[in-house]
N, C-alpha and C. Protein backbone atom coordinates (compact mmCIF):
# COMPACT_ATOMS: atom_id res chain seq x y z
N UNK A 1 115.47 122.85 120.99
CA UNK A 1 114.74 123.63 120.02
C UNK A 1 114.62 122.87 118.69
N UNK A 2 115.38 122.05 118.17
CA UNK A 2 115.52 121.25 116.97
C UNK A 2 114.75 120.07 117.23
N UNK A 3 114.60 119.71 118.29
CA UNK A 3 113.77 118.65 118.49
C UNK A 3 111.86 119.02 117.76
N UNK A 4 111.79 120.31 118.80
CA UNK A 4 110.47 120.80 118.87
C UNK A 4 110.05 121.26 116.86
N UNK A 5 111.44 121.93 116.43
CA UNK A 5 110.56 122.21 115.22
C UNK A 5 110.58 120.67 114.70
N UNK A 6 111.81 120.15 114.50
CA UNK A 6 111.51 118.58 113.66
C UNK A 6 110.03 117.94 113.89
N UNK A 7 109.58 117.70 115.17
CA UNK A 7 108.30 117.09 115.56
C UNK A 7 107.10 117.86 115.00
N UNK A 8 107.35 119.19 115.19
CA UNK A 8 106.37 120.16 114.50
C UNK A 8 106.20 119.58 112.96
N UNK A 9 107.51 119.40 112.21
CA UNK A 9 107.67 118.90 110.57
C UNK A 9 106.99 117.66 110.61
N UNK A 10 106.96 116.57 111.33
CA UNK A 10 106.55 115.44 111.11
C UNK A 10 104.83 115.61 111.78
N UNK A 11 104.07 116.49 112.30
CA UNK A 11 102.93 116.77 112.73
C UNK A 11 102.13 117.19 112.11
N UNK A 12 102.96 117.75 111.07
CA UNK A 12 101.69 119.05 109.84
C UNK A 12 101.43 118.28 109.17
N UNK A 13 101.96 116.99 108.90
CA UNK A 13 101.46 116.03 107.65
C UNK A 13 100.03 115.33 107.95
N UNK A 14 99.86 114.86 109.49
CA UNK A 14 99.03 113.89 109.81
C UNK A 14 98.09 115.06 109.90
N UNK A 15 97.95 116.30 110.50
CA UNK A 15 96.82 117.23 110.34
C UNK A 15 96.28 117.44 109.14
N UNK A 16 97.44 117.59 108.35
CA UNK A 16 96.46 117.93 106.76
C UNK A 16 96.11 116.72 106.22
N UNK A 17 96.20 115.69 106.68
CA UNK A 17 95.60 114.35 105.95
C UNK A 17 94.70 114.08 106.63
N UNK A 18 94.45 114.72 107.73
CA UNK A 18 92.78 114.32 108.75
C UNK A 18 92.02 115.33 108.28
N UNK A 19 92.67 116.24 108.01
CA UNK A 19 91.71 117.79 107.57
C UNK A 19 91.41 117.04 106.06
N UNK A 20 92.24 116.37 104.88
CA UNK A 20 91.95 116.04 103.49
C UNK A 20 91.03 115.33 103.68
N UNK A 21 91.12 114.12 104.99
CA UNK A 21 89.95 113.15 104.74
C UNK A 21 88.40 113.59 105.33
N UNK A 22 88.58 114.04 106.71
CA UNK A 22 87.34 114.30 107.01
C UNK A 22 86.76 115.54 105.52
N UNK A 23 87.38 116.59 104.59
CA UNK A 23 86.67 116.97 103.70
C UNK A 23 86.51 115.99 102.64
N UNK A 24 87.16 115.01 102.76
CA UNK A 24 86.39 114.32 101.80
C UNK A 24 85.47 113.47 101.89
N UNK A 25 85.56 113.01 103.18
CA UNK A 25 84.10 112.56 103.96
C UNK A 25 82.46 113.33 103.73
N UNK A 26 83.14 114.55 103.72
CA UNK A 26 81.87 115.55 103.64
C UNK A 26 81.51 115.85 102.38
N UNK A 27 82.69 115.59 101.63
CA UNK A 27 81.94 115.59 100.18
C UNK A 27 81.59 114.68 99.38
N UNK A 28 81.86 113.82 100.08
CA UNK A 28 81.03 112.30 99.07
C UNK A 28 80.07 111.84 99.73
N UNK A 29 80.05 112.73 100.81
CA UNK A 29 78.73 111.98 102.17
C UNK A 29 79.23 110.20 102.25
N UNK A 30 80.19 110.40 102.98
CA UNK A 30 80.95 109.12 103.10
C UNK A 30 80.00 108.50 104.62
N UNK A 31 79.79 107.51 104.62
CA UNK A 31 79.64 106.93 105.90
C UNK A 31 80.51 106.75 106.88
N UNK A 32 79.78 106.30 108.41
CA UNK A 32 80.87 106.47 109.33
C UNK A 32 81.67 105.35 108.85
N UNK A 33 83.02 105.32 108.74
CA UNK A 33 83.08 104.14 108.59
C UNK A 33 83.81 103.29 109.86
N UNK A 34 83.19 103.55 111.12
CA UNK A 34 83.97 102.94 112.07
C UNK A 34 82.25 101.34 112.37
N UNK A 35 81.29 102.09 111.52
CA UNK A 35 80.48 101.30 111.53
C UNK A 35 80.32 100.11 110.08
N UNK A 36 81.17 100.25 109.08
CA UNK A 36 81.28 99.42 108.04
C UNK A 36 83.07 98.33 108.36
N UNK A 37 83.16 97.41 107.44
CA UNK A 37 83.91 96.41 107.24
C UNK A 37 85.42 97.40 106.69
N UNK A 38 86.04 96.92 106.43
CA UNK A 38 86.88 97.09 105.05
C UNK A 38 86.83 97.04 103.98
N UNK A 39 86.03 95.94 103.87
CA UNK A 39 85.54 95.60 102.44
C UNK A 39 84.78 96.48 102.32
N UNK A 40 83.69 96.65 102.85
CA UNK A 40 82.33 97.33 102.84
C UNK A 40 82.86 98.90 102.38
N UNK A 41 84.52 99.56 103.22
CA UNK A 41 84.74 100.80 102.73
C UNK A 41 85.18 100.53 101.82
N UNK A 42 86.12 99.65 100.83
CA UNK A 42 86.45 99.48 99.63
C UNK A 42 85.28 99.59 98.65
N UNK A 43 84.79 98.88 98.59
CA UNK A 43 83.68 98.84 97.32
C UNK A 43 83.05 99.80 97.94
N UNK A 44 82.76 100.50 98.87
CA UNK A 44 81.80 101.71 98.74
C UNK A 44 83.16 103.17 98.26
N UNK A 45 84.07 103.03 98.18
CA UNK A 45 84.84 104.27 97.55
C UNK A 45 84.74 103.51 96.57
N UNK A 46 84.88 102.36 95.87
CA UNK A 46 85.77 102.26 94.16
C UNK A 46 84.11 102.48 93.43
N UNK A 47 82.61 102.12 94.15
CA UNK A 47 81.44 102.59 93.43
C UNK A 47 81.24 104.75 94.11
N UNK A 48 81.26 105.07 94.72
CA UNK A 48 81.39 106.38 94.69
C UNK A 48 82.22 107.38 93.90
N UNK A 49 83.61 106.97 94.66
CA UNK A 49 84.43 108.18 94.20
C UNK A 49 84.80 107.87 92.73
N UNK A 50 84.78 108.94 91.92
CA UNK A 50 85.49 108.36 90.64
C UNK A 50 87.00 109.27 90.36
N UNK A 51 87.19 110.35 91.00
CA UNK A 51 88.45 110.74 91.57
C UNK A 51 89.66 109.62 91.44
N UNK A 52 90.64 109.28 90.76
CA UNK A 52 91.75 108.41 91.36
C UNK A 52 92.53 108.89 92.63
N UNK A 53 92.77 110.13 92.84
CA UNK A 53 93.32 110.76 93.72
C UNK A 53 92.30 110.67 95.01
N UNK A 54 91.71 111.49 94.92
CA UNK A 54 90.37 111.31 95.87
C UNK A 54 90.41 109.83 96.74
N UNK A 55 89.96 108.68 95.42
CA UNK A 55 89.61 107.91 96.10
C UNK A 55 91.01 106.99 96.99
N UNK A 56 92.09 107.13 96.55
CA UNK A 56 93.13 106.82 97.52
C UNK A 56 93.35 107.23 98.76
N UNK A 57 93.17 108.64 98.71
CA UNK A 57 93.36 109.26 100.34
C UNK A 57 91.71 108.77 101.21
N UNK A 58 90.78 108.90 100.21
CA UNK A 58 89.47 108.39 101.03
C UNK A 58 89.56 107.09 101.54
N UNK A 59 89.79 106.31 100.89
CA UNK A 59 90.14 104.66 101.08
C UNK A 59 91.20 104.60 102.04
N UNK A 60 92.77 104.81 101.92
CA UNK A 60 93.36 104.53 103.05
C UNK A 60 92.68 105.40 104.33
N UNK A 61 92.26 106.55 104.51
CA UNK A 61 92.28 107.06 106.09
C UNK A 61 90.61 106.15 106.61
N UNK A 62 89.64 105.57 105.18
CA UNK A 62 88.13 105.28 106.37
C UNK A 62 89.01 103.91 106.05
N UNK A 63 89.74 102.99 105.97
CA UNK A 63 90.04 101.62 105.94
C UNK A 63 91.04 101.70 107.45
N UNK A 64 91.30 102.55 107.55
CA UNK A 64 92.04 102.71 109.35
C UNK A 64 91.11 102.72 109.76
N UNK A 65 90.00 103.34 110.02
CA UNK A 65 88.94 103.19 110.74
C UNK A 65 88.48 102.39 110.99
N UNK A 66 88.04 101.43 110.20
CA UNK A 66 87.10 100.39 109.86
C UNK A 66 87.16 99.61 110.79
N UNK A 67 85.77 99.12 111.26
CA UNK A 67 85.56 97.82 112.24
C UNK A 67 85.97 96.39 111.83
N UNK A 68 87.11 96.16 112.62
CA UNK A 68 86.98 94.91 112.46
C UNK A 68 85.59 93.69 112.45
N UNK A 69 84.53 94.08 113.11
CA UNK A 69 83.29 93.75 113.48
C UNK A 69 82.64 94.71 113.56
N UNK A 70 81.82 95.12 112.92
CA UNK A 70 80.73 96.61 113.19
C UNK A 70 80.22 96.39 114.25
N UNK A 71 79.94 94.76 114.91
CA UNK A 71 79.21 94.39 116.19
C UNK A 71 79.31 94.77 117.31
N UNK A 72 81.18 95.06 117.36
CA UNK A 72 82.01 95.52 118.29
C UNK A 72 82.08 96.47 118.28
N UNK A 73 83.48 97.01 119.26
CA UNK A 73 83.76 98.23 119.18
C UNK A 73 85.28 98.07 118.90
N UNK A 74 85.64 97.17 118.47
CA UNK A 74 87.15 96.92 117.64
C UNK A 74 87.47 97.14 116.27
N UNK A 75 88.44 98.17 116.20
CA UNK A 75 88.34 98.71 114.76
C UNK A 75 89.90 98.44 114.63
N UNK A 76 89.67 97.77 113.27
CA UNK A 76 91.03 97.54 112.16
C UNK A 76 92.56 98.54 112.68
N UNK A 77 92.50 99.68 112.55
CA UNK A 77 93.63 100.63 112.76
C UNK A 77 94.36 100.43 113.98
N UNK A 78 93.94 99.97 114.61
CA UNK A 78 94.59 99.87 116.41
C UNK A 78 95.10 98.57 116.43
């Protein structure tokens, strides 16, 4: 039973940080970014968001995403 809630504790974090980013995706009309660089998501949050907060959680979760090659289908996070 201690197992199940502990895992539960370490689970609610990564939900509310996919729930923070995809809304913040939707509110900056963020691109996909499994189709941009890293770079390409960097300088497109530090010219969008002007949020400091904002743009940290936006930047780290689309920079996991990010294609290593947009050409491909190999992305940075994996």
């Amino acid at each position: 039973m201690k197992k199940v809630i502990f895992a539960l504790f370490l689970t609610l974090p990564i939900f509310a940080f996919a729930n923070d980013c995809d809304a913040l995706m939707k509110k900056y009309e963020a691109p996909e970014p499994e189709s941009k660089t890293m770079k390409q998501v960097e300088r497109w949050v530090s010219k969008k968001v002007k949020d400091p907060k904002d743009a940290a959680i936006l930047s780290e979760c689309m920079v996991a995403r990010a294609a290593d090659n947009p050409n491909q289908v190999s992305v940075a996070g994996k």
